[in-house]
Protein backbone atom coordinates (compact mmCIF):
# COMPACT_ATOMS: atom_id res chain seq x y z
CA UNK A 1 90.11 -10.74 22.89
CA UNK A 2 89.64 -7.15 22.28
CA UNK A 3 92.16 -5.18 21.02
CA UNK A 4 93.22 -1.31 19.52
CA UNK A 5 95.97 -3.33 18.14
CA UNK A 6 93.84 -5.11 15.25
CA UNK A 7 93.00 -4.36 11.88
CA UNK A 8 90.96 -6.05 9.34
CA UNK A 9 90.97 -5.77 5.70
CA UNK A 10 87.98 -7.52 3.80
CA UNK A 11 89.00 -7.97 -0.31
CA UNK A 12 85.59 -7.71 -1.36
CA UNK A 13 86.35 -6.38 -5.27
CA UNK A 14 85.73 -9.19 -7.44
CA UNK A 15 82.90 -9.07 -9.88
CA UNK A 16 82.46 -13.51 -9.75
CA UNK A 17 81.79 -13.82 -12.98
CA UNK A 18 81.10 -17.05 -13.00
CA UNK A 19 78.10 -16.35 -10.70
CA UNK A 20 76.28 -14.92 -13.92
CA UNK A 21 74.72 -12.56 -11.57
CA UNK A 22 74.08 -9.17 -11.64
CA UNK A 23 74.20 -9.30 -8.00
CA UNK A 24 78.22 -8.30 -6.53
CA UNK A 25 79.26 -11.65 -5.42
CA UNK A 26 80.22 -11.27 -2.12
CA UNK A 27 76.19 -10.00 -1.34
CA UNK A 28 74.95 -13.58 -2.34
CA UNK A 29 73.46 -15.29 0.81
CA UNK A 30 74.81 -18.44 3.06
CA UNK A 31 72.29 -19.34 5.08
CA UNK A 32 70.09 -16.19 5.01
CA UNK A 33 73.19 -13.22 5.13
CA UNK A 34 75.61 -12.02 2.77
CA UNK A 35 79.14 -13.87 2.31
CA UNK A 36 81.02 -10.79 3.76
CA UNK A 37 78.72 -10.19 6.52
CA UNK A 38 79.56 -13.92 7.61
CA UNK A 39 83.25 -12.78 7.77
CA UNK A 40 82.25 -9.33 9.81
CA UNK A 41 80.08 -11.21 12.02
CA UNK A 42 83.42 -13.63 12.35
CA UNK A 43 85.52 -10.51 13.58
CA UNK A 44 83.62 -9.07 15.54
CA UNK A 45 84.64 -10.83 18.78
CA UNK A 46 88.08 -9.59 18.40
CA UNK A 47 86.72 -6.45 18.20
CA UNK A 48 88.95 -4.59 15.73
CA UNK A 49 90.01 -1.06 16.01
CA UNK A 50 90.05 -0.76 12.22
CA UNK A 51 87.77 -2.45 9.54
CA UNK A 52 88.08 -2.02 5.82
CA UNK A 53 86.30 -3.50 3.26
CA UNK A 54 87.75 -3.22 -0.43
CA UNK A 55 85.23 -2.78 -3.08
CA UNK A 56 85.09 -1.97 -7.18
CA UNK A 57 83.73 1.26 -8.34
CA UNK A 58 79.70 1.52 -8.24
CA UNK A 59 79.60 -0.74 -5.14
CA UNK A 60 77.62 1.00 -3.07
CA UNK A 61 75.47 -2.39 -2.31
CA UNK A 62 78.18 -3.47 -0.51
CA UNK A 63 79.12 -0.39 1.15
CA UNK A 64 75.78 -0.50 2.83
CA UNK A 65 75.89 -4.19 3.48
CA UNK A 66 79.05 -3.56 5.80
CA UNK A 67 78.39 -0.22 7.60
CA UNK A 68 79.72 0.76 9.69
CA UNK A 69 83.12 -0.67 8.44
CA UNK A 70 85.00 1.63 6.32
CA UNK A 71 85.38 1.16 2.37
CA UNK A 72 88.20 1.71 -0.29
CA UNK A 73 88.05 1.79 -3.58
CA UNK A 74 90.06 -0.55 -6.09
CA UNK A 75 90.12 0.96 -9.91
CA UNK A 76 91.70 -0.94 -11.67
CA UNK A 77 91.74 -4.23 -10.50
CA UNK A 78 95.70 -5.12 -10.85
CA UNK A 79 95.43 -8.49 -7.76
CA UNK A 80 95.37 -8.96 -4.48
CA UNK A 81 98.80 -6.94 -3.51
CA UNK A 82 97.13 -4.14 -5.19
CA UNK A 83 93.67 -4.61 -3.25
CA UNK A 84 95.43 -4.56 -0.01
CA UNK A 85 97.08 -0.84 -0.69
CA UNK A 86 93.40 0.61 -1.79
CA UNK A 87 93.20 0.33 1.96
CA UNK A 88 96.11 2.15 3.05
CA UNK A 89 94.73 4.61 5.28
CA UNK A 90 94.04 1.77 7.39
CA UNK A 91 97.35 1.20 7.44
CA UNK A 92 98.92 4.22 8.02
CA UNK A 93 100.18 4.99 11.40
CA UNK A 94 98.84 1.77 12.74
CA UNK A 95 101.71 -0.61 14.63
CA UNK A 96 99.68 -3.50 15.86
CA UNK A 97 98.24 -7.17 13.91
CA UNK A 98 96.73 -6.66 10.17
CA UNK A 99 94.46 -9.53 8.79
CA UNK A 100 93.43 -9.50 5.34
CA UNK A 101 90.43 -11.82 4.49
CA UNK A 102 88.34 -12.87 1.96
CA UNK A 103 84.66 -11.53 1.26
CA UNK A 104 83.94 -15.02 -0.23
CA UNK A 105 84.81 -17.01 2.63
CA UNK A 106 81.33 -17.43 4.39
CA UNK A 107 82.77 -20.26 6.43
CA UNK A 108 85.82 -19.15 8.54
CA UNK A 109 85.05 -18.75 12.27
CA UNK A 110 86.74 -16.94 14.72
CA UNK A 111 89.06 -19.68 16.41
CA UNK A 112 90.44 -19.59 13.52
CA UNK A 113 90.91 -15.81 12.77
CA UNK A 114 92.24 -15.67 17.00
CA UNK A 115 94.69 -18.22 15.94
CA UNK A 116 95.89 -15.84 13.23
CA UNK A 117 96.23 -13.07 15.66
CA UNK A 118 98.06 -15.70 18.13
CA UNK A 119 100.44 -16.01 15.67
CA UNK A 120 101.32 -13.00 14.59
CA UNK A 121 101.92 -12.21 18.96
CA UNK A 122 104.35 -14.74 19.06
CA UNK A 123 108.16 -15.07 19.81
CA UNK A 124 109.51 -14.75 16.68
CA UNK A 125 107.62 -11.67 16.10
CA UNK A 126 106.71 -13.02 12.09
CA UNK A 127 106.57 -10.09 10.04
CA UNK A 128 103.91 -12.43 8.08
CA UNK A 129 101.61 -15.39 9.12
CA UNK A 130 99.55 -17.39 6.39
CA UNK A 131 96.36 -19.22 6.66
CA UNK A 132 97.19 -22.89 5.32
CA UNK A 133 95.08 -26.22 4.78
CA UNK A 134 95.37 -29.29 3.55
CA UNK A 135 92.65 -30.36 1.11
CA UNK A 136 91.85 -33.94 0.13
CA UNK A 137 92.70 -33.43 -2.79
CA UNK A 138 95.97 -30.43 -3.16
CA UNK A 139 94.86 -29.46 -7.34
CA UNK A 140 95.88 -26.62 -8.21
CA UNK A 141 97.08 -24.53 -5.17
CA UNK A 142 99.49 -22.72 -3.90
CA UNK A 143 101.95 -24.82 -1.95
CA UNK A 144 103.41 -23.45 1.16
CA UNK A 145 107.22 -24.29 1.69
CA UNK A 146 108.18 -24.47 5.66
CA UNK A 147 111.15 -25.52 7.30
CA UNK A 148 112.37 -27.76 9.52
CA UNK A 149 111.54 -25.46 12.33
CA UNK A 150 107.72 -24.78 10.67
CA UNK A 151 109.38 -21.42 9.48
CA UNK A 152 107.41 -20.25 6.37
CA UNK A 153 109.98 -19.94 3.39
CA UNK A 154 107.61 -19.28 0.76
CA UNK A 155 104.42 -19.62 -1.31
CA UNK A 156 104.83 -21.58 -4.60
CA UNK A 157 102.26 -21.11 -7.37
CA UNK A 158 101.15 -24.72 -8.66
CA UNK A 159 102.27 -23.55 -12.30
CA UNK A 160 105.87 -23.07 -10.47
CA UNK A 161 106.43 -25.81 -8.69
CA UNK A 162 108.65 -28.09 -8.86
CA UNK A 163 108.04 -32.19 -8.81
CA UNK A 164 108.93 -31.92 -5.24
CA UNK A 165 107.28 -29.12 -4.18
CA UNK A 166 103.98 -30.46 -6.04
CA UNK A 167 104.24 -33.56 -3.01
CA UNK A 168 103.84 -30.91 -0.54
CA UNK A 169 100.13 -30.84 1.03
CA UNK A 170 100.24 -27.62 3.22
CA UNK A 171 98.73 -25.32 0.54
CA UNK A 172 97.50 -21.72 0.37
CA UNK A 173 93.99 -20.30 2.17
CA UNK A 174 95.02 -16.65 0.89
CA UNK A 175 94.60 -15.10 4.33
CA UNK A 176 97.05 -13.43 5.91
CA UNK A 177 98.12 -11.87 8.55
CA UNK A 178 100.80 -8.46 8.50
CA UNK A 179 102.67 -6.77 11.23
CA UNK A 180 101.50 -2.91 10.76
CA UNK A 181 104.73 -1.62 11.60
CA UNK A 182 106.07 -2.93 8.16
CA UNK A 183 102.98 -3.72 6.33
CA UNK A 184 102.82 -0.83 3.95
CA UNK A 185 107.40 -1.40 3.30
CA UNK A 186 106.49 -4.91 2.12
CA UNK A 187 103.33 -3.98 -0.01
CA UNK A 188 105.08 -0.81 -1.66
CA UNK A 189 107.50 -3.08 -2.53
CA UNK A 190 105.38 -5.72 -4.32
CA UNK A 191 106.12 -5.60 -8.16
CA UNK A 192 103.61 -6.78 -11.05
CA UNK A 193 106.59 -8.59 -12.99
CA UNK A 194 104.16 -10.95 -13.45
CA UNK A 195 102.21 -13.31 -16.55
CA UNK A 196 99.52 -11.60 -15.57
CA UNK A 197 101.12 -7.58 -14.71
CA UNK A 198 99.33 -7.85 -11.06
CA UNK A 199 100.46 -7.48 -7.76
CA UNK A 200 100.65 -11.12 -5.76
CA UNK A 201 99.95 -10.33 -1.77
CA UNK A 202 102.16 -13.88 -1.73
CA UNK A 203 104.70 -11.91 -2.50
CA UNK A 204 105.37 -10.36 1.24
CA UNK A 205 107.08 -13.27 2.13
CA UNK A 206 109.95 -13.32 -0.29
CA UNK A 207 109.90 -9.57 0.85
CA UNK A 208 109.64 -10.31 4.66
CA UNK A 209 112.22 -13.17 4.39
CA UNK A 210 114.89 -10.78 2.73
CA UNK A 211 114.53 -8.69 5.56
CA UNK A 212 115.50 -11.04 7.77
CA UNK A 213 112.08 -11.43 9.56
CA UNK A 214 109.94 -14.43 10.20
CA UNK A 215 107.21 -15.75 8.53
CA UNK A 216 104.63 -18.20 9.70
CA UNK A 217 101.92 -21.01 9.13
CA UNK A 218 98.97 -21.34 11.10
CA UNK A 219 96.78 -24.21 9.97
CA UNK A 220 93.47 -24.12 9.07
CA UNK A 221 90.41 -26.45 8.27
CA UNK A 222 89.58 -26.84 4.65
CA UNK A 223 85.66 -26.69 4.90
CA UNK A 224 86.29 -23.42 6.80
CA UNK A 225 88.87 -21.39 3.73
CA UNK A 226 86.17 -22.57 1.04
CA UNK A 227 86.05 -19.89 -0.96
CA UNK A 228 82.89 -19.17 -3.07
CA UNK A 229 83.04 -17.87 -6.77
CA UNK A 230 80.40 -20.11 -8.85
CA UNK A 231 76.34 -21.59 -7.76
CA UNK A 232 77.74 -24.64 -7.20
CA UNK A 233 80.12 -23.22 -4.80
CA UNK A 234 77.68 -21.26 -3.15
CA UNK A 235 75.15 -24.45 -2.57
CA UNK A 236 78.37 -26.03 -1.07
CA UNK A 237 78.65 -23.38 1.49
CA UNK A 238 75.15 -23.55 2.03
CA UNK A 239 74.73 -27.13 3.33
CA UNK A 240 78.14 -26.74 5.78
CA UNK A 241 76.64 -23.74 7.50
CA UNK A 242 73.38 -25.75 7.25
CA UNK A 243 74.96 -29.01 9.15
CA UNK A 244 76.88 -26.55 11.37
CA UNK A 245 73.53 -24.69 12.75
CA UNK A 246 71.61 -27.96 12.81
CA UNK A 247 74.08 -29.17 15.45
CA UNK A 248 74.06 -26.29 17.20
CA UNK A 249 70.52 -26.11 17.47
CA UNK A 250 70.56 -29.83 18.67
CA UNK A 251 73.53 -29.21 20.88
CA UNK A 252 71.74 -26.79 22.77
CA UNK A 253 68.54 -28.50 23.48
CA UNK A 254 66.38 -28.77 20.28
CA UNK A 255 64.88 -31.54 18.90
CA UNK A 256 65.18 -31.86 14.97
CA UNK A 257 63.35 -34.73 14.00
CA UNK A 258 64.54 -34.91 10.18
CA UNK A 259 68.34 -32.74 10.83
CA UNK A 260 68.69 -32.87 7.19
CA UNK A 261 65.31 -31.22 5.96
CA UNK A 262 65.77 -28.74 8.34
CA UNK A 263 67.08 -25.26 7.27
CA UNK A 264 67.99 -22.13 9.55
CA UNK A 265 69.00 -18.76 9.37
CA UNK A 266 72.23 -17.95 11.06
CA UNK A 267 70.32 -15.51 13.36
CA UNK A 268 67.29 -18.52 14.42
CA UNK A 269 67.18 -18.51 18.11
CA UNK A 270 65.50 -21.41 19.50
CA UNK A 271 64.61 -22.03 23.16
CA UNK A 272 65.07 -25.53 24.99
CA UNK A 273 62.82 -28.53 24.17
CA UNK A 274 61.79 -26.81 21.23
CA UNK A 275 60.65 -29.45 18.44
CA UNK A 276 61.14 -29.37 15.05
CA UNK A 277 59.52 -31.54 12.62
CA UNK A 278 60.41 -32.40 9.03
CA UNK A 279 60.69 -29.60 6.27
CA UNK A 280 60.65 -26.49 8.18
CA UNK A 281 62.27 -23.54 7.05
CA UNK A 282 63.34 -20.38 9.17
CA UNK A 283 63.89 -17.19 7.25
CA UNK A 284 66.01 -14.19 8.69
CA UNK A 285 64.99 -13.01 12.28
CA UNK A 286 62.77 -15.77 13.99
CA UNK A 287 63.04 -16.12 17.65
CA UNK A 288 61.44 -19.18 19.46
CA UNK A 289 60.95 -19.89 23.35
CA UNK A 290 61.29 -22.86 25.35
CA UNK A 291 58.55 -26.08 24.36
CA UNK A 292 57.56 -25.15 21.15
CA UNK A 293 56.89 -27.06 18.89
CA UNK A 294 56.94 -26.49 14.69
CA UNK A 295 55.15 -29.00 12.84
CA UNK A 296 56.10 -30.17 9.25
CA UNK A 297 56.14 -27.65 6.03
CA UNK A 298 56.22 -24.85 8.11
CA UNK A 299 58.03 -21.72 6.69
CA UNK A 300 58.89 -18.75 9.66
CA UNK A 301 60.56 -15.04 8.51
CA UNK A 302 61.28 -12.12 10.95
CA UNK A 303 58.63 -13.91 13.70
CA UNK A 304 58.55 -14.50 17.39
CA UNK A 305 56.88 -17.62 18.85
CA UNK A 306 56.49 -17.95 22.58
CA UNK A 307 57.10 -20.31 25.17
CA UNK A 308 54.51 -23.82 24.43
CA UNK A 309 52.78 -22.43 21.29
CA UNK A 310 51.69 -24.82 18.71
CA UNK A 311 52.85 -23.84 15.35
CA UNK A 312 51.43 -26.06 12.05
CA UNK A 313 51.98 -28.30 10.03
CA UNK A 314 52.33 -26.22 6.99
CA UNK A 315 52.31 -22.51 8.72
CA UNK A 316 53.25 -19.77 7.54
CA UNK A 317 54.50 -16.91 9.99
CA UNK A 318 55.21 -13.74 8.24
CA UNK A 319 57.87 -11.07 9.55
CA UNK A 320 56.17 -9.13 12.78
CA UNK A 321 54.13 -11.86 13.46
CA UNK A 322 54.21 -12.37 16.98
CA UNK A 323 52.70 -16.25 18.76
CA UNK A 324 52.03 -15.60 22.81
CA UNK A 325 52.47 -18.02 25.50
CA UNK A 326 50.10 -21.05 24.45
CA UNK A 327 48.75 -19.78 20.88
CA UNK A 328 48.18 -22.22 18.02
CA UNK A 329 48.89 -21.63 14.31
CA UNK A 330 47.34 -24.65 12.49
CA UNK A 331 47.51 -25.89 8.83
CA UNK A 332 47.28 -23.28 6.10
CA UNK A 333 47.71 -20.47 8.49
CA UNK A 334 49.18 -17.21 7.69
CA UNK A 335 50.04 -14.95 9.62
CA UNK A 336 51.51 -11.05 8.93
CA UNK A 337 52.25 -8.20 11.45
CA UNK A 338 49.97 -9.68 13.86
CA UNK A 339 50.01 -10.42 17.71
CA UNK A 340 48.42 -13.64 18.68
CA UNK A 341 47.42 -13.32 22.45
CA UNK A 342 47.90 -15.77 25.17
CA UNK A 343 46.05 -19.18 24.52
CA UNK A 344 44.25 -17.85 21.14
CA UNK A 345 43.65 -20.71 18.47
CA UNK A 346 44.05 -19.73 14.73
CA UNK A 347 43.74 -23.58 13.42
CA UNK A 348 43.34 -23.96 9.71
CA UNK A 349 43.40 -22.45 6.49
CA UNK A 350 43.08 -18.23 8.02
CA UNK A 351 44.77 -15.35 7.06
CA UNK A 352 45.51 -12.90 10.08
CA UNK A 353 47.25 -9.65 8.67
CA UNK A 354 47.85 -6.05 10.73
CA UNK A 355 45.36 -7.36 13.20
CA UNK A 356 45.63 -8.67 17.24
CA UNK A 357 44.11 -11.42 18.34
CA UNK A 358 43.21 -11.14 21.60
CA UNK A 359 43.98 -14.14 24.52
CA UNK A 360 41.91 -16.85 23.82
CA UNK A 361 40.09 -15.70 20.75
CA UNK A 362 39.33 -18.75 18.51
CA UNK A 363 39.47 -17.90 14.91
CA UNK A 364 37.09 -20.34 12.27
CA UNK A 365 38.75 -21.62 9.21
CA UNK A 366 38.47 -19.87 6.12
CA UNK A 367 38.62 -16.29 8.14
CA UNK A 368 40.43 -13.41 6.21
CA UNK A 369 41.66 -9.98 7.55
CA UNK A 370 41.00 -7.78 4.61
CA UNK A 371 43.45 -5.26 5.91
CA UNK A 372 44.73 -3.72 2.44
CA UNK A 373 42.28 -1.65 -0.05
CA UNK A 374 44.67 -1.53 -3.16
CA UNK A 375 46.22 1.62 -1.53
CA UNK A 376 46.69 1.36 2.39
CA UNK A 377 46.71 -1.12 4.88
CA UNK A 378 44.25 -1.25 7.83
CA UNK A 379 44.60 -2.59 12.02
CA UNK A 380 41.84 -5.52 12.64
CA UNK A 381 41.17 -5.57 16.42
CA UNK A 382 39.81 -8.90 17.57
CA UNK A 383 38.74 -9.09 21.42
CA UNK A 384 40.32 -11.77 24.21
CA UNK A 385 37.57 -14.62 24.02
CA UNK A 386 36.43 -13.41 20.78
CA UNK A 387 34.86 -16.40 18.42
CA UNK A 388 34.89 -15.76 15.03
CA UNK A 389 32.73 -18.07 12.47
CA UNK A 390 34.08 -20.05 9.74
CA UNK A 391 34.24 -18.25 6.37
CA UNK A 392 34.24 -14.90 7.79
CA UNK A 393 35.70 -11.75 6.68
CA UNK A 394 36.79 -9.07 8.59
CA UNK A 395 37.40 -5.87 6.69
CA UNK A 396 39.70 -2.97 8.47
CA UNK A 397 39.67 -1.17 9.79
CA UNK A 398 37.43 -2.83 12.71
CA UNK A 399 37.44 -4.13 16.02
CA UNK A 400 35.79 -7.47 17.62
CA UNK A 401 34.78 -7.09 21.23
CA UNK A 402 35.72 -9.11 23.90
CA UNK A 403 33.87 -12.46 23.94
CA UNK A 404 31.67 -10.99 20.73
CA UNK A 405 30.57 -14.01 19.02
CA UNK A 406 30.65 -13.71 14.50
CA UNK A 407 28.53 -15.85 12.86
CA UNK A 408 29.98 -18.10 10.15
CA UNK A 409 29.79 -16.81 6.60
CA UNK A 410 29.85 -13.08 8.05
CA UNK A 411 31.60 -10.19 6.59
CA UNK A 412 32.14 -7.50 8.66
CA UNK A 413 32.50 -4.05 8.04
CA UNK A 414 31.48 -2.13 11.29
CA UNK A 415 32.71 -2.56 15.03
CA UNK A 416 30.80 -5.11 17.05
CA UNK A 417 30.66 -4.88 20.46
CA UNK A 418 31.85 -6.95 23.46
CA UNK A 419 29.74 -10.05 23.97
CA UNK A 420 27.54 -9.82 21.17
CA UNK A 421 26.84 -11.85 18.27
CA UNK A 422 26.79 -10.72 14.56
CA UNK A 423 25.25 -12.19 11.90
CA UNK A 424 24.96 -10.83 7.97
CA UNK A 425 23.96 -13.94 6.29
CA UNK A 426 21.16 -13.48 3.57
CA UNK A 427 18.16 -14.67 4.06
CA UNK A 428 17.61 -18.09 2.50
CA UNK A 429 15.27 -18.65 0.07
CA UNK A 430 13.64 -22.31 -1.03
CA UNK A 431 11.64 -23.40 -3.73
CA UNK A 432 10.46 -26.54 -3.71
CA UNK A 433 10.92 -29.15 -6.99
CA UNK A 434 13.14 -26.75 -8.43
CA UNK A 435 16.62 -28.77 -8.69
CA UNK A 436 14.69 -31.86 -9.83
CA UNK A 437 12.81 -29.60 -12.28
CA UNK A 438 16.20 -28.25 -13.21
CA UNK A 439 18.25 -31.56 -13.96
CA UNK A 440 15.17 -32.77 -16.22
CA UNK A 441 15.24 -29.14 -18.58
CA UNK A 442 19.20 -29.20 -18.23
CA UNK A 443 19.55 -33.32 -19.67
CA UNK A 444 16.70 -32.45 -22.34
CA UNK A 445 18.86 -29.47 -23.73
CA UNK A 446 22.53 -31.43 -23.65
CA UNK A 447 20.32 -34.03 -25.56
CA UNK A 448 18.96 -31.83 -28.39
CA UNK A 449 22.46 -30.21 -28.77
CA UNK A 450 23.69 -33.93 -29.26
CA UNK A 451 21.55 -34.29 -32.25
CA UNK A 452 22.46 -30.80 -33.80
């Protein structure tokens, strides 16, 4: 599908005010990555000789999200016509397909964008093809006018349509395709005679048409031209990518035992037989092998998980955190920048941080790596066969020896070597009577208080 003949154009200058968000809206997040990364991600298959993203003054957010694409600058904001020609050195000198797209259309895939490049290769050699759909429910939208031969004849605004033309159900997606022999003629010649004194991209195919050249349709789904400019349009996109990666994910060999509670990061890999149970959630970056399985409440972020570990209910894997062949993460487990040898157990309510734990190693509940003293953070080194106590702390930097045993209730400060056992528990002290003795002095001194 790769061509030198394709360029892309991403309109990504509109300030979505009615996000209320400081945040440019394109950079908000469908499952886990910005909106217009979505759309690069979408292109990229076609791999286009050009990509341009156009952005508003002080976007530099942006500009970073999409590297290495190109940017242009649009100052002022005078419409979509006008966004297009911020880009014009993409333009110049360039004879092959054009495709301008929408930042805020985390949705579209790439069968679709190929189908606009199909189009625009075809017979009639259209001068202009337009993305349309046909929504449930037509509103407000821009009809598009065909012919009898599917011939594009133009793009109605709702406000100018007539009773007729308000029937028609074929209705605008905004994305377009351009043939980039001509594509800077018909965008010069754009005017901004207009309510609104902008420049309408619609407007190439009144231009096109005059010319005498074709113009066509290629239709689209509506879930997939959903365009995003409020929250509630955002949580929209969110739970179609959501159902789309849950069938993936079950499509190619994982179980999901609640689909629905289920939520994924566009870039979660997960391995055959894999099971997921309710209320997981993967953040950005997790990788998981084959027959795993990911018990209930568990919440993964920038973690690999290997092939038959055991991971929860109600763990927490932190980004670098790294599960061998066999491990087990149990309940109220975190776990931070941290290797987890072969066949190691880590089962309840631990934190592991900057540490290894070596194959084997079986880790006591209520164990803490104190790897961070306020300023720096420090490596805890725990052996293969280790067995640390419950309640133990480990404070880095320090290493465990192989098959070194730590008593329960230890904290350790010093390196203990290989099959040895460490203890620092006090030394207990009893005194006979004393809590009976206690209770009698304590009741006697709530009752005088009473009386006071």
């Amino acid at each position: 599908m790769g061509s030198k003949s394709l360029a892309a154009i991403v309109l990504a200058a509109g300030k979505g005010t009615r996000m209320k968000s400081d945040l440019p809206k394109v950079l908000h997040r469908v499952a886990g990555k910005p909106m217009i990364n979505h759309i690069l991600d979408a292109l990229a298959p076609l791999q286009p000789a050009r990509t341009t993203a156009v952005v508003a003054p002080g976007y530099d957010d942006v500009a970073a999200a999409v590297a290495p694409a190109e940017t242009a600058i649009q100052s002022p904001a005078r419409g979509t016509g006008d966004a297009v020609l911020a880009a014009r050195e993409t333009l110049k000198d360039f004879d092959g397909t054009v495709l301008v797209l929408f930042g805020d259309t985390p949705l579209l895939t790439t069968a679709t964008i190929q189908a606009m490049v199909d189009a625009m290769a075809g017979a009639d050699d259209p001068a202009v093809a337009v993305l349309g759909f046909r929504p449930e429910d037509p509103a407000a939208y821009g009809r598009l006018v065909t012919s009898g031969d599917g011939q594009l004849e133009a793009i109605v605004e709702f406000k100018d349509c007539s009773a007729a033309q308000k029937q028609i159900t074929l209705c605008n997606a905004g994305i377009m395709g351009l043939d980039g022999r001509v594509a800077l003629s018909l965008l010069e010649r754009i005017d901004s005679n207009n309510a609104q004194n902008e420049f309408y991209l619609t407007d190439v195919v009144a231009i096109a048409r005059g010319d005498g050249r074709a113009c066509v349709v290629v239709e689209g789904d509506e879930e997939e031209v959903m365009g995003v400019d409020s929250r509630l349009k955002l949580a929209e996109a969110e739970a179609v990518a959501q159902r789309r990666l849950r069938e993936a994910a079950m499509a190619n060999g994982a179980t999901l035992i609640a689909p629905e509670t289920i939520w994924f990061s566009t870039d979660t890999v997960l391995g055959r037989d894999v099971v997921i149970e309710p209320h997981v959630v993967f953040g950005p970056g997790v990788t998981v092998a084959d027959n795993v399985r990911i018990k209930a409440f568990s919440h993964l972020e920038g973690a690999t998980v290997a092939t038959k570990a055991d991971i929860g209910p109600y763990a927490r894997l932190r980004p670098g955190a790294d599960v061998r062949q066999g491990a087990k993460i149990g309940n109220f487990v975190e776990v931070k920048k941290a290797v987890i040898e072969d066949g190691a157990k880590v089962n309840h309510l631990t934190y592991i941080g900057d540490a290894r734990v070596g194959a084997g190693a079986n880790i006591g509940a209520g164990t803490i790596t104190c790897n961070y003293d306020g300023f720096m953070k420090y490596h805890t080194d725990i052996g293969a066969g280790a067995f640390i106590g419950s309640n133990s702390a480990l404070v880095a930097p320090v290493r465990i020896g192989d098959r070194a045993i730590v008593g329960a209730g230890s904290t350790i400060a010093k390196d203990v070597p290989q099959d040895a056992l460490v203890v620092t528990r006090a030394k207990p002290v009893t005194k006979g009577g004393w809590a009976a003795d206690f209770r009698v002095r304590q009741a006697a001194a709530k009752a005088a208080q009473k009386k006071n």
